[in-house]
Protein backbone atom coordinates (compact mmCIF):
# COMPACT_ATOMS: atom_id res chain seq x y z
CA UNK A 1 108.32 212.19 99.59
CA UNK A 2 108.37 210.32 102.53
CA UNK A 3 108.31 212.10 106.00
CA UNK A 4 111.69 210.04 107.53
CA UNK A 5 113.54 210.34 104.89
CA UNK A 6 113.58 214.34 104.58
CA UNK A 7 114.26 214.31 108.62
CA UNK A 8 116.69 211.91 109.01
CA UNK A 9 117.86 213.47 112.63
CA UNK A 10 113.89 212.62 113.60
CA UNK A 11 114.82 208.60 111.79
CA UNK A 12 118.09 208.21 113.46
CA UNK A 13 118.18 209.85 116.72
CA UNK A 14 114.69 211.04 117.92
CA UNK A 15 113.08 207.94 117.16
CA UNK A 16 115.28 205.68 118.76
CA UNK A 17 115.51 207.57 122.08
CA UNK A 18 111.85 208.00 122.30
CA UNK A 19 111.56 204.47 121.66
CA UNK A 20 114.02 203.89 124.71
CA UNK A 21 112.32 206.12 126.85
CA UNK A 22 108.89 204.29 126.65
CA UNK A 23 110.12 200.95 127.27
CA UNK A 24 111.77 202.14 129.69
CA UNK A 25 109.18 203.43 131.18
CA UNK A 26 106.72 200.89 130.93
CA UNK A 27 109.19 198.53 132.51
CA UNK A 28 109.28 200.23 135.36
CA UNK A 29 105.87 201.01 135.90
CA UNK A 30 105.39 197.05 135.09
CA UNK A 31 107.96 196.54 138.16
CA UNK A 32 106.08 199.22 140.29
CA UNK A 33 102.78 196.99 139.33
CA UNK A 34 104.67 193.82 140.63
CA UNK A 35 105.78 195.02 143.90
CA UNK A 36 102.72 196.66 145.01
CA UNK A 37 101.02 193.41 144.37
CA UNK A 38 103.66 191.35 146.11
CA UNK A 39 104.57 189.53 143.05
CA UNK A 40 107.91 190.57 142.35
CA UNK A 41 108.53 186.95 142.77
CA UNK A 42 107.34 186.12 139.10
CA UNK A 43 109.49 188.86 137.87
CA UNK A 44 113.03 187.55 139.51
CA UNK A 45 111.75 183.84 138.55
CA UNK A 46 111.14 184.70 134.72
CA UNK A 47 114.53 187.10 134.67
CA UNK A 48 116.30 183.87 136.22
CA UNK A 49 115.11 181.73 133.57
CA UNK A 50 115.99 184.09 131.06
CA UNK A 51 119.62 184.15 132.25
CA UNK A 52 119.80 180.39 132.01
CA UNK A 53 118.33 179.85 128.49
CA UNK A 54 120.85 182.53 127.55
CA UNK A 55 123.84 180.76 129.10
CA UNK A 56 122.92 177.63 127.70
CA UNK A 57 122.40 179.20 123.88
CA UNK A 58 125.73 181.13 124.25
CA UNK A 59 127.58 177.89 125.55
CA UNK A 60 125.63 175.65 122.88
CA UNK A 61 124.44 173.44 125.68
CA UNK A 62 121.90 171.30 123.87
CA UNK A 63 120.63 169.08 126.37
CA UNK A 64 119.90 172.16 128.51
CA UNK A 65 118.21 173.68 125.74
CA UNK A 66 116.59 171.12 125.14
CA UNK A 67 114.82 170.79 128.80
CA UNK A 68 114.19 174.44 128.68
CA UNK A 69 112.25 174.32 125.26
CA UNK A 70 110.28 171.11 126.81
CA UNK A 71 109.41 172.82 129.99
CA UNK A 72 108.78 176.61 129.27
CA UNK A 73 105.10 176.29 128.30
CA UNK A 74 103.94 173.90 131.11
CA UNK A 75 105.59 176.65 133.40
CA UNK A 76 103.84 179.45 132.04
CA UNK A 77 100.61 177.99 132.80
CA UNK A 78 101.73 176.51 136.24
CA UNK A 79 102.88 180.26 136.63
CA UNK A 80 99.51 181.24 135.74
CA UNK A 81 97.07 178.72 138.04
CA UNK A 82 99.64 179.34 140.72
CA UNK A 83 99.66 183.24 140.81
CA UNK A 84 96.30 184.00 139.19
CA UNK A 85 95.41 186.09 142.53
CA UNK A 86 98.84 188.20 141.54
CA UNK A 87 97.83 188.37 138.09
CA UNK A 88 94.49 190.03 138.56
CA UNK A 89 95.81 192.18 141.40
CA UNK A 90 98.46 193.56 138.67
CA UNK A 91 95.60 193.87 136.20
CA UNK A 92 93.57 195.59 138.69
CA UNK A 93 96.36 197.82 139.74
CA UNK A 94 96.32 198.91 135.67
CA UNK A 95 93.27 200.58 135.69
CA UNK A 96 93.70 202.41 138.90
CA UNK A 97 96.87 203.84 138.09
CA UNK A 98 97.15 207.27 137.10
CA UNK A 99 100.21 208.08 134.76
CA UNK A 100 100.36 211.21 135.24
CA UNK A 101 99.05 212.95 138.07
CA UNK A 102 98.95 217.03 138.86
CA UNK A 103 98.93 218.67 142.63
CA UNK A 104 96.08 217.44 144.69
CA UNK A 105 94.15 219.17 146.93
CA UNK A 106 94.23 218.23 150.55
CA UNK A 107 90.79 217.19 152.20
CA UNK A 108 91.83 217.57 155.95
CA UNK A 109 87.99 217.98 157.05
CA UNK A 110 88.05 214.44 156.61
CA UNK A 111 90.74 213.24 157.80
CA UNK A 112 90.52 215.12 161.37
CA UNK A 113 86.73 214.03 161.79
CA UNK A 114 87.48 210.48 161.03
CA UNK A 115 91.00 210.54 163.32
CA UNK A 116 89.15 212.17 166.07
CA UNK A 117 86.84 209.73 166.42
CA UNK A 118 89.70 207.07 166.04
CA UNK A 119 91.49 207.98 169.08
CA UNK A 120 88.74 208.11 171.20
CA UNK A 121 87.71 204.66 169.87
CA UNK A 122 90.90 203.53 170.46
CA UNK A 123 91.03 204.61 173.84
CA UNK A 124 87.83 202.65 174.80
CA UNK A 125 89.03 199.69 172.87
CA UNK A 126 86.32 199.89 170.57
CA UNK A 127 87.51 198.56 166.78
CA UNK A 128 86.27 200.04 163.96
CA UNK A 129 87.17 199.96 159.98
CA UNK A 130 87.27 203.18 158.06
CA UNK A 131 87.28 202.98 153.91
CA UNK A 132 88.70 205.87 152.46
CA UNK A 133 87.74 205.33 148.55
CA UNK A 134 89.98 206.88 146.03
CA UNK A 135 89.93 205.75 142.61
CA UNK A 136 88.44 202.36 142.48
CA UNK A 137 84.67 202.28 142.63
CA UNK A 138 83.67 200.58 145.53
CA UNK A 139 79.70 200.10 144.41
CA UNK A 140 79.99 196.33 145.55
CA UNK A 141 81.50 196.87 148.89
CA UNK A 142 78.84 199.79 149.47
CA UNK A 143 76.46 197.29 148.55
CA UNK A 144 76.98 194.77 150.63
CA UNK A 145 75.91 197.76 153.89
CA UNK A 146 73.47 200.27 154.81
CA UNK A 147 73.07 202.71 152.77
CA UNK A 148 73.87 206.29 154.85
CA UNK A 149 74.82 209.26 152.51
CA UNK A 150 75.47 211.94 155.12
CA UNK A 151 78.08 214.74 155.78
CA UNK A 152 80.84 212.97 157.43
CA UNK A 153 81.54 213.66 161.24
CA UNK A 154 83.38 212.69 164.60
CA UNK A 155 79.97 211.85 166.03
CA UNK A 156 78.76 210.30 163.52
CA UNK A 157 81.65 207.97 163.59
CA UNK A 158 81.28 207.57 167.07
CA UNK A 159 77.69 206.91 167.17
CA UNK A 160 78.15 203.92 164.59
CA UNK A 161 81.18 202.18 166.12
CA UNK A 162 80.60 203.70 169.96
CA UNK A 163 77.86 201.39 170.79
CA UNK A 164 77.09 197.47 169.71
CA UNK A 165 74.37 198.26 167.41
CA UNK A 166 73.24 196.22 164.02
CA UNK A 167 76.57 198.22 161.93
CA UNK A 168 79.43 198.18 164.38
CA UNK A 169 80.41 195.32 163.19
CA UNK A 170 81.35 196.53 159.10
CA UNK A 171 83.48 198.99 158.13
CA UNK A 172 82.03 202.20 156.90
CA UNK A 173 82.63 204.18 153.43
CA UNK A 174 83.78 207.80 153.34
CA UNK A 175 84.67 209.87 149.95
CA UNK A 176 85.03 213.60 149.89
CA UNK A 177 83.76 214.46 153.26
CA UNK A 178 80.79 212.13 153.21
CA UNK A 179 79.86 209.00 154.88
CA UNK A 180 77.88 206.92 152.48
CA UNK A 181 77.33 203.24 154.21
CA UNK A 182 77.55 201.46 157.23
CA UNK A 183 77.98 197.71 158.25
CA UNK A 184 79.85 197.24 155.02
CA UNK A 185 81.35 193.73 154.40
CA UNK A 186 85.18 193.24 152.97
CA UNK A 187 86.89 190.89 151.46
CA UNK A 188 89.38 188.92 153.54
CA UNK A 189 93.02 188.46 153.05
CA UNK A 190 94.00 185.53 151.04
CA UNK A 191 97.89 185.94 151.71
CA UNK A 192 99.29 183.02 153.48
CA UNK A 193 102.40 184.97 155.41
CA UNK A 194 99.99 187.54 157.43
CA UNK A 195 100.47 187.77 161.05
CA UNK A 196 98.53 184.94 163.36
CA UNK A 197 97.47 187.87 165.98
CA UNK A 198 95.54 189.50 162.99
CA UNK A 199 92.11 189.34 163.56
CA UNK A 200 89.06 189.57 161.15
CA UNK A 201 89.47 193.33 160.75
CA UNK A 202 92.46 193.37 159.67
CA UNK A 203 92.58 190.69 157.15
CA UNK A 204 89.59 192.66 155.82
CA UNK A 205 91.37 195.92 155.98
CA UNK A 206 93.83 194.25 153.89
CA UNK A 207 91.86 192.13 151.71
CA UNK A 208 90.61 195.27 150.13
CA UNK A 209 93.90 196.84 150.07
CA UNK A 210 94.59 193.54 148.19
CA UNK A 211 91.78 194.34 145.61
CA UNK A 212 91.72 198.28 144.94
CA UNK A 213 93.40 201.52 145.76
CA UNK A 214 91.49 202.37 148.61
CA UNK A 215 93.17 203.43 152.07
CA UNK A 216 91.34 201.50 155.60
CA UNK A 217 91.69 202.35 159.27
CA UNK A 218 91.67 199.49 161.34
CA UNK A 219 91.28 199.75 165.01
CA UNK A 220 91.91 196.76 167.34
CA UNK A 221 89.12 195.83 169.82
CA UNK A 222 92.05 194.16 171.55
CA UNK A 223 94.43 196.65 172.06
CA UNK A 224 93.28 200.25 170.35
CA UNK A 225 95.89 200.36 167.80
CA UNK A 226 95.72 201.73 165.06
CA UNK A 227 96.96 200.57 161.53
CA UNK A 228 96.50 201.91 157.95
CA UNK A 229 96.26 199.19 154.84
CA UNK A 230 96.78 200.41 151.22
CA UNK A 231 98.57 198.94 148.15
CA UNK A 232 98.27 195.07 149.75
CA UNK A 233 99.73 196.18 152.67
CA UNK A 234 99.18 196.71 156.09
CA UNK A 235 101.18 198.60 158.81
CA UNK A 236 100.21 198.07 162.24
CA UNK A 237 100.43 200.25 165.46
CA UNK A 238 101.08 203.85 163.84
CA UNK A 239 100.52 206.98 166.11
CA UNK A 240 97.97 209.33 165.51
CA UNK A 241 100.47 211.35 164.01
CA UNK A 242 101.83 209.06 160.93
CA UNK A 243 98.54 208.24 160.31
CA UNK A 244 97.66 211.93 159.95
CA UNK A 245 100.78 212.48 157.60
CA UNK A 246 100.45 208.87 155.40
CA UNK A 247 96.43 209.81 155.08
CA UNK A 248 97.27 213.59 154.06
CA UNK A 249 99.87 211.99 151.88
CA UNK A 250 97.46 209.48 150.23
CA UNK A 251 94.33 211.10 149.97
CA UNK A 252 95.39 212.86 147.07
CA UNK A 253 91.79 213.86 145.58
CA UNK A 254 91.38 217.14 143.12
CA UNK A 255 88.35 218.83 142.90
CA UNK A 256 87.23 217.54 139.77
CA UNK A 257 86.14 214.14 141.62
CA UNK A 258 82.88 213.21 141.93
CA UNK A 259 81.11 211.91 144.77
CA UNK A 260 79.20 209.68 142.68
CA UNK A 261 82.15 207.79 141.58
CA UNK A 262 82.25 205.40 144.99
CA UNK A 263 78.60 203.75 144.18
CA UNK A 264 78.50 203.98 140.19
């Protein structure tokens, strides 16, 4: 006998909701995915469309229809070359995402050794970029700097961004209490609306916000302040204090992590 038929509560009702729930579900993480990666845009665009086709077939409007059926593919792939930057981020954005996540643990060792050294970079005007890696490997970025691999410190900080020496310049790499490169190259910014008074460390700070998960400090060599970037975003100014709380907030790693994951 066939397993629906002798439960037909499990056919008719259980089914159907947990059908309901999922796509559900995955249409809202699909709408989280969008706005982190500032592409909500092709989401309102393709509902709009929707609507209209729908008008049009309800009010039998053939010469609408008719356009839409014309046009539809040739958008899709304008869509496509247009947004493919938005596309990859939301792909990329996929496989960082955890669906479900426990209770971290805190690392505050590391955040107090890297925001001591901040503020008294900041109050010399010295910039600096700080990569806090989460998720995303970041073997290419590491790569691309000086290899280090130490236990993570305010004077270490300070010793690499204090002075003008051959890796003040790049941001530095820190996982789990360690500092693993130095002079490390990022990817700049391609988005077209970000503030003229940015300067190169902060459309790199960004950039790689752009393209992983990871969470960079960006201090100004203009005016000290300090700003955080994470999911393709960047917010400028904060206090010591909200940076403190947002990186204690963010830096959710549990203790099953493994160092080894930033450079595999």
């Amino acid at each position: 006998m066939d397993f629906m038929t002798n439960f037909p509560v499990f056919n008719d009702f259980i089914l159907p909701a947990l059908d309901i729930t999922l796509l559900a579900y995955m249409l809202f993480q699909v709408y989280k995915l969008l706005e982190e990666t500032r592409a909500v845009q092709l989401l309102r665009g393709t509902v709009f469309l929707a609507l209209v086709y729908a008008i049009a077939w309800l009010l039998r409007l053939s010469t609408l229809l008719w356009i839409l059926e014309k046009i539809t593919p040739g958008l899709f792939i304008g869509v496509a070359i247009v947004f493919q930057p938005e596309l990859r981020n939301i792909f990329a954005h996929i496989g960082q995402r955890e669906l479900f996540r426990g209770k971290p643990r805190q690392k505050p060792f590391q955040v107090e050794a890297v925001l001591n050294a901040a503020e008294v970079l900041a109050s010399h005007q010295r910039g600096a970029l700080v990569v806090f890696a989460r998720k995303t490997g970041l073997k290419n970025i590491v790569d691309t700097g000086t290899p280090i691999n130490a236990e993570l410190s305010s004077a270490l900080i300070l010793t690499i961004f204090g002075f003008d020496g051959p890796l003040h310049d790049g941001a530095i790499v820190v996982h789990n209490g360690r500092l693993f490169a130095a002079g490390c190259f990022l990817p700049l910014s391609k988005q077209s609306d970000i503030r003229r008074s940015f300067g190169t460390r902060h459309r790199a700070a960004l950039g790689l916000a752009e393209e992983t998960d990871a969470i960079i400090l960006a201090i100004s060599e203009e005016t000290g302040a300090l700003s955080l970037a994470y999911d393709a975003s960047i917010f400028y100014d904060l206090d010591p204090e909200e940076i403190r709380r947002r990186l204690h907030e963010l830096l959710r790693l549990g203790s099953t992590d493994s160092l080894e994951r930033v450079v595999m």
